[in-house]
C-alpha atoms as a PDB file:
ATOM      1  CA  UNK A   1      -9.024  15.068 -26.686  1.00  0.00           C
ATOM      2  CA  UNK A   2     -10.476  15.269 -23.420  1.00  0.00           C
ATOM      3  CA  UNK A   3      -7.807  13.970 -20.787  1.00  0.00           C
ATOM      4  CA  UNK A   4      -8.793  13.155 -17.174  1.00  0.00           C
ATOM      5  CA  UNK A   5      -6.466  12.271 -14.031  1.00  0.00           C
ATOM      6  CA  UNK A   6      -6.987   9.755 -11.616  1.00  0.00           C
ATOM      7  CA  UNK A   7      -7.191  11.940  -8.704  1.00  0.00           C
ATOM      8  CA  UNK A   8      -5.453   9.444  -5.646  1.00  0.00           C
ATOM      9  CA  UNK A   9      -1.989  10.548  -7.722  1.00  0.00           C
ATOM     10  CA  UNK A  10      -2.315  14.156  -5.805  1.00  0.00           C
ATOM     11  CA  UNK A  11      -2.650  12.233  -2.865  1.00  0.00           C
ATOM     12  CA  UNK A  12      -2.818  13.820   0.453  1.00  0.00           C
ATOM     13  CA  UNK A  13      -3.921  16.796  -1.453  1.00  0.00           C
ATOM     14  CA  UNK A  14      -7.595  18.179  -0.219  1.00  0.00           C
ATOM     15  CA  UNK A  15     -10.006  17.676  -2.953  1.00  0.00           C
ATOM     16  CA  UNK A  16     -10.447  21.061  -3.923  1.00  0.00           C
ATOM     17  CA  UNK A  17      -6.446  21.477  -3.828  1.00  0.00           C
ATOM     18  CA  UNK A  18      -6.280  17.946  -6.201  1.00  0.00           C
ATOM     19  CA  UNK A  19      -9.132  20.207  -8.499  1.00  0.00           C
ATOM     20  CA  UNK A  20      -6.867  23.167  -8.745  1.00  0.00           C
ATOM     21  CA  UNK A  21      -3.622  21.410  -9.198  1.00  0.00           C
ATOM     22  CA  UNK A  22      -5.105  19.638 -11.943  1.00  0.00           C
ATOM     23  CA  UNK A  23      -6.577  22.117 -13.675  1.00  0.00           C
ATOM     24  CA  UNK A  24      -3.109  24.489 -13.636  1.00  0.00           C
ATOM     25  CA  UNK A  25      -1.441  21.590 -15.423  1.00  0.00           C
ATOM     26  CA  UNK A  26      -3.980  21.686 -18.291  1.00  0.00           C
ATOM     27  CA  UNK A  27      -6.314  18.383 -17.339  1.00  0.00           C
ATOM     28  CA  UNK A  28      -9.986  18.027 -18.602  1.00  0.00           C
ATOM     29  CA  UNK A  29     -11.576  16.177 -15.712  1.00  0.00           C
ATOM     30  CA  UNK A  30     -10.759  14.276 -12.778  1.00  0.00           C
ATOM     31  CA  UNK A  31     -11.245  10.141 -12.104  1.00  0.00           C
ATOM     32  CA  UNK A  32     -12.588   9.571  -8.777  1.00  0.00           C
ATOM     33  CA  UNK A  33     -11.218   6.830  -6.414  1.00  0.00           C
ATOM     34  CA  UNK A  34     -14.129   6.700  -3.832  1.00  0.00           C
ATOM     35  CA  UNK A  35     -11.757   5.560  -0.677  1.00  0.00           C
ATOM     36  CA  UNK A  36     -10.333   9.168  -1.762  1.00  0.00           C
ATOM     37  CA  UNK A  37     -12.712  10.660  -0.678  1.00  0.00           C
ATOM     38  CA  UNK A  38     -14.061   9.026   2.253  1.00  0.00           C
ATOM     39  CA  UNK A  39     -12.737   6.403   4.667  1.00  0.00           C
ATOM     40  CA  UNK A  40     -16.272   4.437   3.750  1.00  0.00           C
ATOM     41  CA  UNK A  41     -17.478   5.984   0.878  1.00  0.00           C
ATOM     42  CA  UNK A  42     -21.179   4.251   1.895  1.00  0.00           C
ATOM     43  CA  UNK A  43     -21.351   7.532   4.087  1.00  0.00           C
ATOM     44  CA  UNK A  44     -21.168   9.906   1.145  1.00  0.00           C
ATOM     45  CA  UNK A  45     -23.972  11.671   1.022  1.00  0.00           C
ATOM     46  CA  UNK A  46     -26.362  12.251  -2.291  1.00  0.00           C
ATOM     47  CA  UNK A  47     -25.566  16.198  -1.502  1.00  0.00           C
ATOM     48  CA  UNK A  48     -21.777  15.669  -0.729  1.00  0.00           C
ATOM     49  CA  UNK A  49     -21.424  13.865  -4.072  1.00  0.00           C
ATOM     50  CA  UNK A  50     -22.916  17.442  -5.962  1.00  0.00           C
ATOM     51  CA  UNK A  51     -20.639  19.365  -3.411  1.00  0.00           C
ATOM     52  CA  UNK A  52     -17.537  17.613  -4.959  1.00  0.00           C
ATOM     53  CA  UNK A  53     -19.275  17.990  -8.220  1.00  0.00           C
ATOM     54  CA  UNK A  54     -19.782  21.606  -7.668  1.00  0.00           C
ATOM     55  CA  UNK A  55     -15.893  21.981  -6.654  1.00  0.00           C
ATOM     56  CA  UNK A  56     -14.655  20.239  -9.410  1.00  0.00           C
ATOM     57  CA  UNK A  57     -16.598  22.625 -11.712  1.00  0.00           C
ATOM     58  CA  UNK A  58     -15.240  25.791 -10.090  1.00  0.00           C
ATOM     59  CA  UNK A  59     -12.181  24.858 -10.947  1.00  0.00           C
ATOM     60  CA  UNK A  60     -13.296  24.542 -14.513  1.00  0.00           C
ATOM     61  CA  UNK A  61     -13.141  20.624 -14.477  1.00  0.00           C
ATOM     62  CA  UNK A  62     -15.680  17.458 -14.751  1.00  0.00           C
ATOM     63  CA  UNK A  63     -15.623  14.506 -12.489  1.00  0.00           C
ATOM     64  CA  UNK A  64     -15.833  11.828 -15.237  1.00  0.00           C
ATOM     65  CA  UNK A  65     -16.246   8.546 -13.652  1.00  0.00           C
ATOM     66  CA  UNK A  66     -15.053   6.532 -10.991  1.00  0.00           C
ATOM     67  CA  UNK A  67     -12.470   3.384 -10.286  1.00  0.00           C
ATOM     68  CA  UNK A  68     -10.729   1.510  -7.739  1.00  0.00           C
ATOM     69  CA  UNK A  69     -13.800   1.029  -6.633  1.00  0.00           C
ATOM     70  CA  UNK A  70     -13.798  -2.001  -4.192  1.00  0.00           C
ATOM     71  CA  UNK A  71     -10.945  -0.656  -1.985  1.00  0.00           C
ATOM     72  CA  UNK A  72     -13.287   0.335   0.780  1.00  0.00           C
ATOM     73  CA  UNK A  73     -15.116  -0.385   2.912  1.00  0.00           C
ATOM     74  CA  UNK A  74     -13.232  -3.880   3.894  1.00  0.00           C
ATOM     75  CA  UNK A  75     -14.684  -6.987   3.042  1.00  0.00           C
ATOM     76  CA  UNK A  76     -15.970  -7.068  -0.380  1.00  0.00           C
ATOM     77  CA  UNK A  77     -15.772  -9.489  -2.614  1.00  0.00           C
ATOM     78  CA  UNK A  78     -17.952 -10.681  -5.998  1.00  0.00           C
ATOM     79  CA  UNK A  79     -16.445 -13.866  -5.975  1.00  0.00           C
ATOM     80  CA  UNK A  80     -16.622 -15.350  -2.393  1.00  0.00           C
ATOM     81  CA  UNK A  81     -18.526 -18.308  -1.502  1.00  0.00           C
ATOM     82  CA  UNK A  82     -20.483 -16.530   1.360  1.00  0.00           C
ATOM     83  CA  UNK A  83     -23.519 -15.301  -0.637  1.00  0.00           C
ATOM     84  CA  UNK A  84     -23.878 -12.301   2.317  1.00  0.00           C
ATOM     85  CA  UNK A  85     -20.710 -11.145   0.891  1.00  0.00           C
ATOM     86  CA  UNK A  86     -21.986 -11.136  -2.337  1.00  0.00           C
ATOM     87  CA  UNK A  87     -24.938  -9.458  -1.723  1.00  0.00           C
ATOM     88  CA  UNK A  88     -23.415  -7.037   0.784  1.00  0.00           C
ATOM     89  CA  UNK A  89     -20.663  -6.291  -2.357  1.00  0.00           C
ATOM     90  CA  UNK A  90     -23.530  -5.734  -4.836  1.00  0.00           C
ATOM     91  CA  UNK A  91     -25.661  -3.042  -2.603  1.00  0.00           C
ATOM     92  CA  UNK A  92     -22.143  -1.202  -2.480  1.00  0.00           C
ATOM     93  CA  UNK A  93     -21.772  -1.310  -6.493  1.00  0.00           C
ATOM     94  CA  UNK A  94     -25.036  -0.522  -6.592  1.00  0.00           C
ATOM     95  CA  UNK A  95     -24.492   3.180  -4.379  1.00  0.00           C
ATOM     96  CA  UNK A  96     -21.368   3.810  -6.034  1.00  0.00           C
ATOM     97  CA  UNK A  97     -23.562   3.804  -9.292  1.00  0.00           C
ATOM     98  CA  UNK A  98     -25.790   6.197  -7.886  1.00  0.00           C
ATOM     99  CA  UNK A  99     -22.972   8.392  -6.304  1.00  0.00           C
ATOM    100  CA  UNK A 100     -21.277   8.460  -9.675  1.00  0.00           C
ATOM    101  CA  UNK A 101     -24.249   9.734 -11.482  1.00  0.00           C
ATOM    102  CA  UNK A 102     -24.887  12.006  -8.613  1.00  0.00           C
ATOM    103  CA  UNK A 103     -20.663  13.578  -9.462  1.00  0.00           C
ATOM    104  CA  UNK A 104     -22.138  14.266 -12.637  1.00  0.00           C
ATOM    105  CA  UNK A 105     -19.708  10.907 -13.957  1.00  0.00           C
ATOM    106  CA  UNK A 106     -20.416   9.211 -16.921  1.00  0.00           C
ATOM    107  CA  UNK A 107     -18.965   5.641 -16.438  1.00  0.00           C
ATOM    108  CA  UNK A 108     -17.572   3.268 -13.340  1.00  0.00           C
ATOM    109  CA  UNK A 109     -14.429   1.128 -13.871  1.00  0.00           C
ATOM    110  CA  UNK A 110     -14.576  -2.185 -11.986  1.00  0.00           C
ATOM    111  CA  UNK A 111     -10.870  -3.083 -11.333  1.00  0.00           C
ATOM    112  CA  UNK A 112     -10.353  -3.977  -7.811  1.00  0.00           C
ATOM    113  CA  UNK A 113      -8.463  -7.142  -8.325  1.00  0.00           C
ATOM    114  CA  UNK A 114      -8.299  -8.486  -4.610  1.00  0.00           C
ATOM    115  CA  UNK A 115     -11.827  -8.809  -4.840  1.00  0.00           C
ATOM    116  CA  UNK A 116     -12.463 -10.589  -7.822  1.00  0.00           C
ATOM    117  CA  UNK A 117      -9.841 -13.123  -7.660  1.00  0.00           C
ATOM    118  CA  UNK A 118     -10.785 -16.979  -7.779  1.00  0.00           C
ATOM    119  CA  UNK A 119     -11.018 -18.113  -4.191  1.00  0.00           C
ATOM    120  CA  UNK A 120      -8.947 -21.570  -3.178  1.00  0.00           C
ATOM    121  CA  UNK A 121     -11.976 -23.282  -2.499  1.00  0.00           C
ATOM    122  CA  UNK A 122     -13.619 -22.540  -5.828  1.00  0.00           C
ATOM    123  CA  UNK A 123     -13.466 -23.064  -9.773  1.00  0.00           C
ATOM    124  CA  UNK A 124     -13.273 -20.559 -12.168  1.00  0.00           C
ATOM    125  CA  UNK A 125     -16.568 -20.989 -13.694  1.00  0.00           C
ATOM    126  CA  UNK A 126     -18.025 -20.524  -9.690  1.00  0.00           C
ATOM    127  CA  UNK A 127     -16.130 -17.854  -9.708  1.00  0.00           C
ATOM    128  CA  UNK A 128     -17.267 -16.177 -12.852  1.00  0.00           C
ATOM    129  CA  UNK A 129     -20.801 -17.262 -11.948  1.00  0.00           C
ATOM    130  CA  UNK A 130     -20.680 -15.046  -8.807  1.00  0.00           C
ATOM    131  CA  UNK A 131     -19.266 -12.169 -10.291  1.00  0.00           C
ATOM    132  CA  UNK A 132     -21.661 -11.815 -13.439  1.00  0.00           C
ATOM    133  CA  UNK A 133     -24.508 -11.935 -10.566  1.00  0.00           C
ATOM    134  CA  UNK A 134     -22.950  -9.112  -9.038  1.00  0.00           C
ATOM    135  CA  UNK A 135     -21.914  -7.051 -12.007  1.00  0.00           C
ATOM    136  CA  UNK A 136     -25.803  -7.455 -13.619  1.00  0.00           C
ATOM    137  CA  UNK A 137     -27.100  -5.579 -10.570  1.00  0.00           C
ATOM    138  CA  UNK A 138     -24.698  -3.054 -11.148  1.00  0.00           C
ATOM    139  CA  UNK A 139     -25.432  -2.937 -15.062  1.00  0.00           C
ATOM    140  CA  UNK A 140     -29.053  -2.963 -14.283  1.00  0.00           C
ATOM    141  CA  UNK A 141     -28.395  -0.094 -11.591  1.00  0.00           C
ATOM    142  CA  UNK A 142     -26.212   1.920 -14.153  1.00  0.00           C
ATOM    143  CA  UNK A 143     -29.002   1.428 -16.536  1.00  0.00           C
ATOM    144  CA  UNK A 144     -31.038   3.255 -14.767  1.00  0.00           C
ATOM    145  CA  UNK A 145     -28.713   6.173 -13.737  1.00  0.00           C
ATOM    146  CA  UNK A 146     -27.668   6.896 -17.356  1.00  0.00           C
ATOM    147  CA  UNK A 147     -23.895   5.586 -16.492  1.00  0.00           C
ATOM    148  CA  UNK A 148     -22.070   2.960 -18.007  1.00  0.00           C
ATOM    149  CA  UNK A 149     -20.420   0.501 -15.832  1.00  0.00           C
ATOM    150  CA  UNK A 150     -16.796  -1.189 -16.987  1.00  0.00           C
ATOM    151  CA  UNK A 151     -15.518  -4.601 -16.366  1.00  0.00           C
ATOM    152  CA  UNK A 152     -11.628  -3.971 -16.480  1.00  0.00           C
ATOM    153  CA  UNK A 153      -9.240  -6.927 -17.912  1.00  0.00           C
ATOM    154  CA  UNK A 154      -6.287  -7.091 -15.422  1.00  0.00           C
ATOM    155  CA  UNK A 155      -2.922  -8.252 -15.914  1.00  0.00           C
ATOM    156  CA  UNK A 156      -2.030 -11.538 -14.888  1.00  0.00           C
ATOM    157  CA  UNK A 157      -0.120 -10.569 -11.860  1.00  0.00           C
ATOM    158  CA  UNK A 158      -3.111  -8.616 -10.239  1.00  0.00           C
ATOM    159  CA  UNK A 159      -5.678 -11.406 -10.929  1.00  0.00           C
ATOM    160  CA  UNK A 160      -6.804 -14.516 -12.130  1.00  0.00           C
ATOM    161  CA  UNK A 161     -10.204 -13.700 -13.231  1.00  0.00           C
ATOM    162  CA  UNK A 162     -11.122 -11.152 -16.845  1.00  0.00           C
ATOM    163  CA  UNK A 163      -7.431 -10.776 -17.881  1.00  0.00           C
ATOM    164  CA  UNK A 164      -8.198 -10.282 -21.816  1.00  0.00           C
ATOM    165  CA  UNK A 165     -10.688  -7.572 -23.324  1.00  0.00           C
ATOM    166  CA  UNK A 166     -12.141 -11.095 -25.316  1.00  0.00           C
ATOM    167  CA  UNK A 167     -12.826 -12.484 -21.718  1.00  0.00           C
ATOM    168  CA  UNK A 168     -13.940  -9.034 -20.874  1.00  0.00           C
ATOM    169  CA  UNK A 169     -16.282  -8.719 -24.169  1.00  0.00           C
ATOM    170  CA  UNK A 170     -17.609 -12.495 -23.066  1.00  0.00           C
ATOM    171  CA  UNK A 171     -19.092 -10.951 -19.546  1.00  0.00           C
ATOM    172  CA  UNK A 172     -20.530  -7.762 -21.335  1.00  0.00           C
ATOM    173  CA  UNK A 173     -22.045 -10.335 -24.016  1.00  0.00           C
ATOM    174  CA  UNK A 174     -23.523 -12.407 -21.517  1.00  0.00           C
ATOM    175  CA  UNK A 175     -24.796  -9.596 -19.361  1.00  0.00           C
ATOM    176  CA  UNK A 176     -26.310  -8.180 -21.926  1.00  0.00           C
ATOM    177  CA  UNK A 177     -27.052  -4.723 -21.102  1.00  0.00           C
ATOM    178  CA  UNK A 178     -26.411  -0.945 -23.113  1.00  0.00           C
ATOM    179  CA  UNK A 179     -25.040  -0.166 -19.400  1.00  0.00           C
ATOM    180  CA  UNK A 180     -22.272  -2.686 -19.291  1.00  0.00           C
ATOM    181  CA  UNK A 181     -19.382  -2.788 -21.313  1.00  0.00           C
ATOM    182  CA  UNK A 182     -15.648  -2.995 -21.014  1.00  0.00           C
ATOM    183  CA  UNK A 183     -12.722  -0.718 -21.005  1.00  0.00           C
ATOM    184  CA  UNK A 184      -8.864  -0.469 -22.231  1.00  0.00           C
ATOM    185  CA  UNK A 185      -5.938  -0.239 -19.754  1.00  0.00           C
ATOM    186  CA  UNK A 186      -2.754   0.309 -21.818  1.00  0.00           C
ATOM    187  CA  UNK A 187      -0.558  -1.347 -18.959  1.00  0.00           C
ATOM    188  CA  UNK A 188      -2.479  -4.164 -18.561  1.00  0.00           C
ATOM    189  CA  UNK A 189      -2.894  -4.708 -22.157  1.00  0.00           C
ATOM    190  CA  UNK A 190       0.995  -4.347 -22.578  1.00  0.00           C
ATOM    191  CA  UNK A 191       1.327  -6.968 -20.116  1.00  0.00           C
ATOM    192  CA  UNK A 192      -0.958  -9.463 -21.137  1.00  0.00           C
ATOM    193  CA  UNK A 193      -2.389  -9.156 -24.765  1.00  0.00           C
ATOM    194  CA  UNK A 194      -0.806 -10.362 -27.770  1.00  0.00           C
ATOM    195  CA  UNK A 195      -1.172  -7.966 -30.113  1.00  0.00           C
ATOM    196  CA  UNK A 196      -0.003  -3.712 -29.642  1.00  0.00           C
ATOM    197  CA  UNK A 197      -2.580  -1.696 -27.785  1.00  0.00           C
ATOM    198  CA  UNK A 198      -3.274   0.069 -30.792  1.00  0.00           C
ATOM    199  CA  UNK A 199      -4.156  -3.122 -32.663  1.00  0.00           C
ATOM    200  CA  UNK A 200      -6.181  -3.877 -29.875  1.00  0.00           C
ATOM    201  CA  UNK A 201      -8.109  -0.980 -29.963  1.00  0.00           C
ATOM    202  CA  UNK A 202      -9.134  -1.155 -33.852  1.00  0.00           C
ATOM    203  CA  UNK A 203     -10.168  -4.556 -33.564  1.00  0.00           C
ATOM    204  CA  UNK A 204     -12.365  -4.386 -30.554  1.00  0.00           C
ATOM    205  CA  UNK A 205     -13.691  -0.336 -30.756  1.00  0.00           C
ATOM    206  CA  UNK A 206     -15.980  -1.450 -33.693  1.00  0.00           C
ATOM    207  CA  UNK A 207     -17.839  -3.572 -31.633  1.00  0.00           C
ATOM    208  CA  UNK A 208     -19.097  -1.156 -29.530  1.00  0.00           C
ATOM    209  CA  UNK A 209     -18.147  -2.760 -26.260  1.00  0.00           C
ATOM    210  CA  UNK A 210     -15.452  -0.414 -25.314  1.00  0.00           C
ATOM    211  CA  UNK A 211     -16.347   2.402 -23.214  1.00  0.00           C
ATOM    212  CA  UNK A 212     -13.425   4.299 -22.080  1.00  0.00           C
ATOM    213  CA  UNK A 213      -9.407   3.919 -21.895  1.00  0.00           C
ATOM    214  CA  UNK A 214      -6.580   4.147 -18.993  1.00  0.00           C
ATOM    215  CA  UNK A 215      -2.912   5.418 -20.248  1.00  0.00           C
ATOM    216  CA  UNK A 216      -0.343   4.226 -18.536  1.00  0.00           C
ATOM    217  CA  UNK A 217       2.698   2.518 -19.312  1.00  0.00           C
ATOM    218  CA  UNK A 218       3.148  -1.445 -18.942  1.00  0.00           C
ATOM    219  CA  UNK A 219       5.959  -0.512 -16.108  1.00  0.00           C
ATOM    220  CA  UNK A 220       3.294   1.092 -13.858  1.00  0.00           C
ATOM    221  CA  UNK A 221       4.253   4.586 -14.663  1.00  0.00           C
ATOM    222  CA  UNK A 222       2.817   7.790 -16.803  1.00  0.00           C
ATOM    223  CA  UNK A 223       2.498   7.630 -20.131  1.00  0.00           C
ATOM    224  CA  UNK A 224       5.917   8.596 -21.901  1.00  0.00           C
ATOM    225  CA  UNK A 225       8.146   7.081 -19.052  1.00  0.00           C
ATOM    226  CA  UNK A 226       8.408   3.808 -20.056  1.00  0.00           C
ATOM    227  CA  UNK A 227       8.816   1.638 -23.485  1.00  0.00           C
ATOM    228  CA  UNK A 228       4.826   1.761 -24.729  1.00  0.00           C
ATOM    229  CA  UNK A 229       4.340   4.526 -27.727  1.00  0.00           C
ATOM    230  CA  UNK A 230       1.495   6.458 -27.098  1.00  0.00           C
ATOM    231  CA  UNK A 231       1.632   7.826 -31.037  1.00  0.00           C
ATOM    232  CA  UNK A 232      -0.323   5.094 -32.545  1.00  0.00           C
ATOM    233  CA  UNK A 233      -2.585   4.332 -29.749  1.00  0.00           C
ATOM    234  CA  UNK A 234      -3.779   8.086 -29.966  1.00  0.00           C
ATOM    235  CA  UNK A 235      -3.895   8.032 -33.536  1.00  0.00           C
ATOM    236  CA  UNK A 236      -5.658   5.023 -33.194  1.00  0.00           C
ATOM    237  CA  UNK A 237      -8.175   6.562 -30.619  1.00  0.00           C
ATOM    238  CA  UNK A 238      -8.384   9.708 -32.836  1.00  0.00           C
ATOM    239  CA  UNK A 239      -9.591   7.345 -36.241  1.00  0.00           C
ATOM    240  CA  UNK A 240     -11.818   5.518 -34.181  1.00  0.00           C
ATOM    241  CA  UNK A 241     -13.893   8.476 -32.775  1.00  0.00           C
ATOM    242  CA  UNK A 242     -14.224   9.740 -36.398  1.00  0.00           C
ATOM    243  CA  UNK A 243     -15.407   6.697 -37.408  1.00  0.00           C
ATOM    244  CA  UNK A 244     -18.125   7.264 -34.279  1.00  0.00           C
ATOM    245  CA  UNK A 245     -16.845   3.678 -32.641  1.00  0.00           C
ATOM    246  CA  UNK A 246     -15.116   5.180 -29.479  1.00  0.00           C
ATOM    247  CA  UNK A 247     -16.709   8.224 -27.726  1.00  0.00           C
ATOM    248  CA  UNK A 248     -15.141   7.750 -24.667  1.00  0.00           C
ATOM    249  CA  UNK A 249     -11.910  10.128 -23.240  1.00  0.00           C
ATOM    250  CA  UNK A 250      -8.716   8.935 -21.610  1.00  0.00           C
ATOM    251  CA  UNK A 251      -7.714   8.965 -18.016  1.00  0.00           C
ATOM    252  CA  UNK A 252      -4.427   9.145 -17.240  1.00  0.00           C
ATOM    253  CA  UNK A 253      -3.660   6.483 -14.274  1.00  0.00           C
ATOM    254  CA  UNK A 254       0.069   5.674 -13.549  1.00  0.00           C
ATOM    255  CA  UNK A 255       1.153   3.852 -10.482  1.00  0.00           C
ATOM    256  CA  UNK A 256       4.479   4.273  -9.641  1.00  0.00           C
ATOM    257  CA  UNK A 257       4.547   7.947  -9.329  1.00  0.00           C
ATOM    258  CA  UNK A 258       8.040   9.166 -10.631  1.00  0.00           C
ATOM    259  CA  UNK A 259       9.686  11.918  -8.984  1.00  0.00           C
ATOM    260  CA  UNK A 260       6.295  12.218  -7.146  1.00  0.00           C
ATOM    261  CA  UNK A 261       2.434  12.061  -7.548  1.00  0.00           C
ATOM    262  CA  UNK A 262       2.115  16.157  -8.660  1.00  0.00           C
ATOM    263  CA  UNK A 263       5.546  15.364 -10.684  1.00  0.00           C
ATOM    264  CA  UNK A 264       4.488  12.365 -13.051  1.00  0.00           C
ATOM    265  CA  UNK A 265       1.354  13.914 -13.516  1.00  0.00           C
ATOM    266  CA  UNK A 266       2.502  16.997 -15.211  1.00  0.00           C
ATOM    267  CA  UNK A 267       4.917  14.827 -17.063  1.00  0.00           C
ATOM    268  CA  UNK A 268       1.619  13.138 -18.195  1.00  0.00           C
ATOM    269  CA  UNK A 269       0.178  16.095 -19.282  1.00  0.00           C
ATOM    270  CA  UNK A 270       2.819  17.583 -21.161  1.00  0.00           C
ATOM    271  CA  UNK A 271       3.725  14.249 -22.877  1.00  0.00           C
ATOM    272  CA  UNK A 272       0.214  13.534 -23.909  1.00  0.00           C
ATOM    273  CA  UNK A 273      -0.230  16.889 -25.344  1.00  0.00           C
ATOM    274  CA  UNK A 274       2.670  16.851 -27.116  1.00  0.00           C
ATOM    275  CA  UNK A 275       1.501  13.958 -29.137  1.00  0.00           C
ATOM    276  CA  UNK A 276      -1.592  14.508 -30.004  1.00  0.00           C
ATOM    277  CA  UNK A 277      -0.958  17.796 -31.437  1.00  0.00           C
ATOM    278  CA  UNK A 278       1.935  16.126 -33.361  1.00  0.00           C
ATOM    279  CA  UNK A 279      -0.433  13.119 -34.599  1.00  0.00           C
ATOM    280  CA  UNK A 280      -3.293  15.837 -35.050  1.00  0.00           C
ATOM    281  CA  UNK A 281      -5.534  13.937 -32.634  1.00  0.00           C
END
């Protein structure tokens, strides 16, 4: 199984320094938070994007997508009532499709709950209305890069806007394109679905919608330091791409980093490779 790290956990670490850590503690890939990389990631360059491509391949890894991807530059928003905002939000979805593609990524998750949730002065169907404007330029953009952009459900907490992969699967349906789909964060589905991640996963793989998957525990940290079992969600993962519904890989993305960023990654790691090889994943 192809396992990726969210790169911003070797945070301050150079990019080339976050490459070779990663790659020493056995990872497949990287996951690319633009505001890593640059301060405004609107001044990354079409050849600076293959540069961190190219380093990332010395060190015998793939960049394979990108996420957080709203943090910078300030200001954005796909929900605000200011349709300069809007627009202004879409043209920098829109380049971070093209820089993704240009990292030699393969998908885009769309988190970035500040900037999605319901404003005071609007309703949520305003709301959603705004944001499936925005996201179809992306889709259409992703289209065609050959990426696939991800709408990611949130917990609760984070947002108030795509919570549930149904709600999810109901923007990809009405979107409408091969380029858009959805995507499976194990702590926000502990938080907020009602039925194990695992179950999740078999019910909603089939359908096609589901283009890649975040481990992480429901308590914000790695995989294997909290309460979630990662055994039947990998088995799960493992039956599905047999079964050809799920040909995605897994990022590892914790948030409270525990004993430190370099630290809960390796636990990561180890932990996942421990049970696949004792699922036979």
């Amino acid at each position: 199984m192809h396992i990726a790290l969210c790169n911003e956990v070797l945070q301050p670490l150079a990019f080339a320094e976050q490459c070779a850590l990663a790659a020493q503690l056995g990872y497949d890939g990287l996951e690319v938070a633009p505001f890593t990389l640059a301060e405004d990631p609107m001044t990354i360059s079409d050849a600076q994007a293959g540069e961190f491509r190219r380093i990332a391949i010395d060190h015998g890894l793939s960049i394979d997508g990108l996420h957080w991807l709203l943090v910078a530059p300030p200001g954005l928003s796909i929900v605000s009532g200011d349709e300069a905002v809007r627009d202004r939000t879409a043209s920098v979805m829109e380049r971070l499709v093209e820089l993704c593609a240009a990292m030699g990524g393969r998908y885009l998750v769309h988190g970035s709950p500040k900037q999605r949730s319901v404003p005071a002065d609007a309703t949520r169907e305003e709301a959603w209305s705004r944001a499936r404007e925005c996201l179809r330029r992306a889709a259409s953009r992703a289209e065609s890069c050959g990426v696939v952009y991800c709408i990611e459900p949130l917990a609760r907490r984070e947002t108030d806007l795509v919570n549930t992969v149904a709600e999810a699967i109901e923007m990809v349906e009405q979107i409408a394109s091969p380029a858009f789909k959805t995507m499976i964060d194990c702590s926000a589905a502990g938080r907020t679905e009602s039925e194990p991640v695992h179950e999740l996963m078999a019910r909603w793989m089939p359908t096609s919608h589901i283009a890649h998957v975040q481990v992480n525990d429901p308590n914000r940290r790695g995989p294997g330091q909290g309460d979630l079992k990662f055994a039947p969600i990998l088995q799960t993962l493992a039956r599905m791409r047999a079964q050809g519904h799920y040909t995605g890989i897994v990022a590892v993305e914790p948030f409270d980093y525990v004993p430190d960023g370099p630290g809960s990654a390796a636990r990561a790691i180890g932990y996942l490779r421990g049970v696949t090889e004792g699922v036979g994943a």
